[in-house]
C-alpha atoms as a PDB file:
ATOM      1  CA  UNK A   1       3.833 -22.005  10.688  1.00  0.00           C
ATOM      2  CA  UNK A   2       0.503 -22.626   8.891  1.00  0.00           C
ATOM      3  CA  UNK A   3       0.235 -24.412   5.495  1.00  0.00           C
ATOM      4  CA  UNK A   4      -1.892 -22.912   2.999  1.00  0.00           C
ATOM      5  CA  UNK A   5      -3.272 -24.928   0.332  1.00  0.00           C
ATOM      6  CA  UNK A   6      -5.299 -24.816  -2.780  1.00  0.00           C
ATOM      7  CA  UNK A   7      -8.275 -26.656  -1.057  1.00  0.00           C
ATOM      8  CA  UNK A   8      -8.285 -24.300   2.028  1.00  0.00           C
ATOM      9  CA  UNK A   9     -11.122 -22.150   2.835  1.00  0.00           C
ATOM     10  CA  UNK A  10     -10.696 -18.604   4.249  1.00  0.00           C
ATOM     11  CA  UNK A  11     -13.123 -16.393   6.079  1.00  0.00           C
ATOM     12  CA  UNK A  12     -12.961 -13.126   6.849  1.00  0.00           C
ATOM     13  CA  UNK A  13     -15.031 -11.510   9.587  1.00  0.00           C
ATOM     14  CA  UNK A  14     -15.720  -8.238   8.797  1.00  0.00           C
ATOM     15  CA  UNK A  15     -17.300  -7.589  12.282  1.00  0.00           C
ATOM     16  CA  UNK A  16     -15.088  -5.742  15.009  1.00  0.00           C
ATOM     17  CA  UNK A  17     -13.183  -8.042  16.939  1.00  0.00           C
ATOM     18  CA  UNK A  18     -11.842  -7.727  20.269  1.00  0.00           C
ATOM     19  CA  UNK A  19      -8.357  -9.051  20.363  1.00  0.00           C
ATOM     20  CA  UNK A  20      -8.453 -10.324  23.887  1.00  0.00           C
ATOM     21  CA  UNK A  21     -10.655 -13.004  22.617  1.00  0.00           C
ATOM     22  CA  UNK A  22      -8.714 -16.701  22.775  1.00  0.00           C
ATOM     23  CA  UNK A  23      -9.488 -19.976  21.482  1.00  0.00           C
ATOM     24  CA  UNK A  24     -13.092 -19.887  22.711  1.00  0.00           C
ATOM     25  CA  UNK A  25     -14.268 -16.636  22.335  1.00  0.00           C
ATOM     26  CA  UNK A  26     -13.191 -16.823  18.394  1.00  0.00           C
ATOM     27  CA  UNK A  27     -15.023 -20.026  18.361  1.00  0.00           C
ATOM     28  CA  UNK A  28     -17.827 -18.903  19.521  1.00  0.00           C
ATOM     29  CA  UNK A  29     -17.575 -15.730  16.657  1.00  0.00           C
ATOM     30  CA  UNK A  30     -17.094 -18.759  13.953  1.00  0.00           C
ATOM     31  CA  UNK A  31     -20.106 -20.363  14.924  1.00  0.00           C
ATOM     32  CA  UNK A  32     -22.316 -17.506  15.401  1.00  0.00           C
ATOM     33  CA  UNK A  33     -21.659 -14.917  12.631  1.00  0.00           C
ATOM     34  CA  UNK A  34     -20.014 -16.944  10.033  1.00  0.00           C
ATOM     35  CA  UNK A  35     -22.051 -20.170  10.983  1.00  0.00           C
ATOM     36  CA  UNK A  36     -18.813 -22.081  10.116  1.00  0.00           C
ATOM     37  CA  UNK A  37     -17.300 -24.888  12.078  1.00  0.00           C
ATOM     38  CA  UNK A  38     -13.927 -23.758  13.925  1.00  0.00           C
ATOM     39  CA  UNK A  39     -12.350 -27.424  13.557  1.00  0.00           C
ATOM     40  CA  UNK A  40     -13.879 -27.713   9.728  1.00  0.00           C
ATOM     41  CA  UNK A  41      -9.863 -27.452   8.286  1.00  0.00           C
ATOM     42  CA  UNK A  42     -10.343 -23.599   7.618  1.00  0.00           C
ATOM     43  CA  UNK A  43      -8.962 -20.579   8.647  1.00  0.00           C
ATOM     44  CA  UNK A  44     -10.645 -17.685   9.916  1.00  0.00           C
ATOM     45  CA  UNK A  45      -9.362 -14.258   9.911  1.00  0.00           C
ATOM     46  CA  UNK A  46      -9.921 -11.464  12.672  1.00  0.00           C
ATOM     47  CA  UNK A  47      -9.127  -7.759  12.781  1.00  0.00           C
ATOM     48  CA  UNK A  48      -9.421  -5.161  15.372  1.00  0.00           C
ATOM     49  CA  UNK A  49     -11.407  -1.840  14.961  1.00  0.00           C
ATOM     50  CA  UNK A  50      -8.288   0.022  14.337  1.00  0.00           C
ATOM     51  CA  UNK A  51      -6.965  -2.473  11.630  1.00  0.00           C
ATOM     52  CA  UNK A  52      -3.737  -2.530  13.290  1.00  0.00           C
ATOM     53  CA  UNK A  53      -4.092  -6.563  14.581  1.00  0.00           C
ATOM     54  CA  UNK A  54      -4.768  -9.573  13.450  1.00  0.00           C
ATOM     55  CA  UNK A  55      -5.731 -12.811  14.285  1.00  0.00           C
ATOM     56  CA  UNK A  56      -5.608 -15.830  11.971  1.00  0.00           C
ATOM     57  CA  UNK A  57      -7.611 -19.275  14.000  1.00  0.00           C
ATOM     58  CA  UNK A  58      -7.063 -22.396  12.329  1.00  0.00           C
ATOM     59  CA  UNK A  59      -7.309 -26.507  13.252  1.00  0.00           C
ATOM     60  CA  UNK A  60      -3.616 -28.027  12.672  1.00  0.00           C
ATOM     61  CA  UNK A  61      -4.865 -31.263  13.112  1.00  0.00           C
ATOM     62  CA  UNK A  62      -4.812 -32.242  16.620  1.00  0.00           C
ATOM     63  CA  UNK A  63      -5.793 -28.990  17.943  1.00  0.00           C
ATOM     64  CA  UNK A  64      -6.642 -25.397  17.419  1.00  0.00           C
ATOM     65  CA  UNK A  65      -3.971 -23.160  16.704  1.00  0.00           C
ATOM     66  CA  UNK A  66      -3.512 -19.198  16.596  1.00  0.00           C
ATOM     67  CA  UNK A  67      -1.576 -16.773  14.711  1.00  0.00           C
ATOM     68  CA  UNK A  68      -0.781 -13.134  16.046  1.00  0.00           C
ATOM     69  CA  UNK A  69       0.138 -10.132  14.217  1.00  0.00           C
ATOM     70  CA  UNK A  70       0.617  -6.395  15.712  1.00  0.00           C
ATOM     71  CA  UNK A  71       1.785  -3.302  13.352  1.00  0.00           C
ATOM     72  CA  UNK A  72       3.743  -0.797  14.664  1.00  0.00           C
ATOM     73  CA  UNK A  73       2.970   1.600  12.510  1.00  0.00           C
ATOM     74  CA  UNK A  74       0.093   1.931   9.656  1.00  0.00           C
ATOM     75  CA  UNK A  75      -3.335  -0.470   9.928  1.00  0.00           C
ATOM     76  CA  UNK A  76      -4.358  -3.391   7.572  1.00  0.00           C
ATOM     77  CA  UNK A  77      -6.032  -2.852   4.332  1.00  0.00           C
ATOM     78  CA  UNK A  78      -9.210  -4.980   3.822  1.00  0.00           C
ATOM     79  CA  UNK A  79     -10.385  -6.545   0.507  1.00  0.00           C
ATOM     80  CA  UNK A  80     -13.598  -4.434  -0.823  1.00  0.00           C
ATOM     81  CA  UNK A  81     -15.169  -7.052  -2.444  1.00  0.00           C
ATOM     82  CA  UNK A  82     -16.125 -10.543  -0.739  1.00  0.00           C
ATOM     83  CA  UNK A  83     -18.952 -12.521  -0.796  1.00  0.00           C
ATOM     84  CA  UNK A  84     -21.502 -12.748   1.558  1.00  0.00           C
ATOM     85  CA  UNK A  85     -20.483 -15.429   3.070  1.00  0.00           C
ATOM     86  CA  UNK A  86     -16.823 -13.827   4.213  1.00  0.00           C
ATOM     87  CA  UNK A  87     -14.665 -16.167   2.161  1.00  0.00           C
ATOM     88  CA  UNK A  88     -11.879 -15.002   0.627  1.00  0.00           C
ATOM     89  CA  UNK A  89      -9.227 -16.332  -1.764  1.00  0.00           C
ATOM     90  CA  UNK A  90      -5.319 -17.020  -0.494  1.00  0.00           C
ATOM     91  CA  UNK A  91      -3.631 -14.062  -2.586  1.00  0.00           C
ATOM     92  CA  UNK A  92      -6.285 -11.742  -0.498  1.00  0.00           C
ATOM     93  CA  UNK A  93      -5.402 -13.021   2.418  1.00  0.00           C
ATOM     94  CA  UNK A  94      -1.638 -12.875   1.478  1.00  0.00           C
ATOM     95  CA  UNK A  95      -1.956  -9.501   0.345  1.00  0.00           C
ATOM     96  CA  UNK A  96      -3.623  -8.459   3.294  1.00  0.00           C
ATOM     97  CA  UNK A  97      -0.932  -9.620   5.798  1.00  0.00           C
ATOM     98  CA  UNK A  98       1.983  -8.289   3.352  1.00  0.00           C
ATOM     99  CA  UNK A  99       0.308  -4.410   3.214  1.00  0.00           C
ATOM    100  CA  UNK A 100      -0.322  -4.383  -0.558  1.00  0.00           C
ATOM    101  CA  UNK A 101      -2.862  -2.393  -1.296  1.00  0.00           C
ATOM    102  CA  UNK A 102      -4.138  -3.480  -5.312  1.00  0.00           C
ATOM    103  CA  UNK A 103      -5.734  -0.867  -7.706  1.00  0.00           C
ATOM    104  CA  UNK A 104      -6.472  -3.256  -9.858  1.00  0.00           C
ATOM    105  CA  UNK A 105      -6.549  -7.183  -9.615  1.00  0.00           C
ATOM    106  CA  UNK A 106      -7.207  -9.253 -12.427  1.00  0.00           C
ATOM    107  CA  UNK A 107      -7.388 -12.999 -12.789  1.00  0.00           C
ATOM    108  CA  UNK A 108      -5.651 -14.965 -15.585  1.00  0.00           C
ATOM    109  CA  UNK A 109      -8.393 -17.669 -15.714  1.00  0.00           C
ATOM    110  CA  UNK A 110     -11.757 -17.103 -15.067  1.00  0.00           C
ATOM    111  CA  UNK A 111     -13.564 -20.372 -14.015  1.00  0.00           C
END
């Protein structure tokens, strides 16, 4: 299981992934679209064209890792607003793997 901190940065690709991509081939995306460095601490987030996987590619220390998720039913709701960079914040992420779909978010603090 991955830890999720505070001080973590996550991208999102919004590019069509294929999902036989491994280790390398998800590198190779990191470096190229998001010009990001795969073993920089951060996780980086990758859906299929049907929204229905995803892949989460993160460095746990001593070596790349990769987290797998398949729905049976339904597809994965992206976040509409992100900047151009592809980051996104933790309760996006969470909210994307948990099927919430928000109306409306608001933040208590603005910083």
């Amino acid at each position: 299981m991955f830890c999720l901190t505070a001080a973590t940065r996550i991208y999102l690709y919004r590019g069509i992934c294929d999902m036989r991509k491994s280790f390398d081939g998800l590198c190779g995306i990191v470096r190229s679209a998001l010009e990001e460095d795969p073993l920089s601490g951060s996780l980086f987030v990758f859906v299929n064209r049907r929204r229905s996987m995803v892949k989460l590619l993160y460095w746990d220390r001593d070596g790349l890792a990769l987290w797998y998720k398949r729905l049976e039913r339904g597809h994965f709701t992206l976040p509409d607003l992100y900047p151009q960079d592809g980051r996104i914040e933790r309760r996006e992420l969470t909210m994307l793997l948990e099927g919430i779909v928000p109306k409306k978010v608001e933040k208590r603090y603005k910083y």
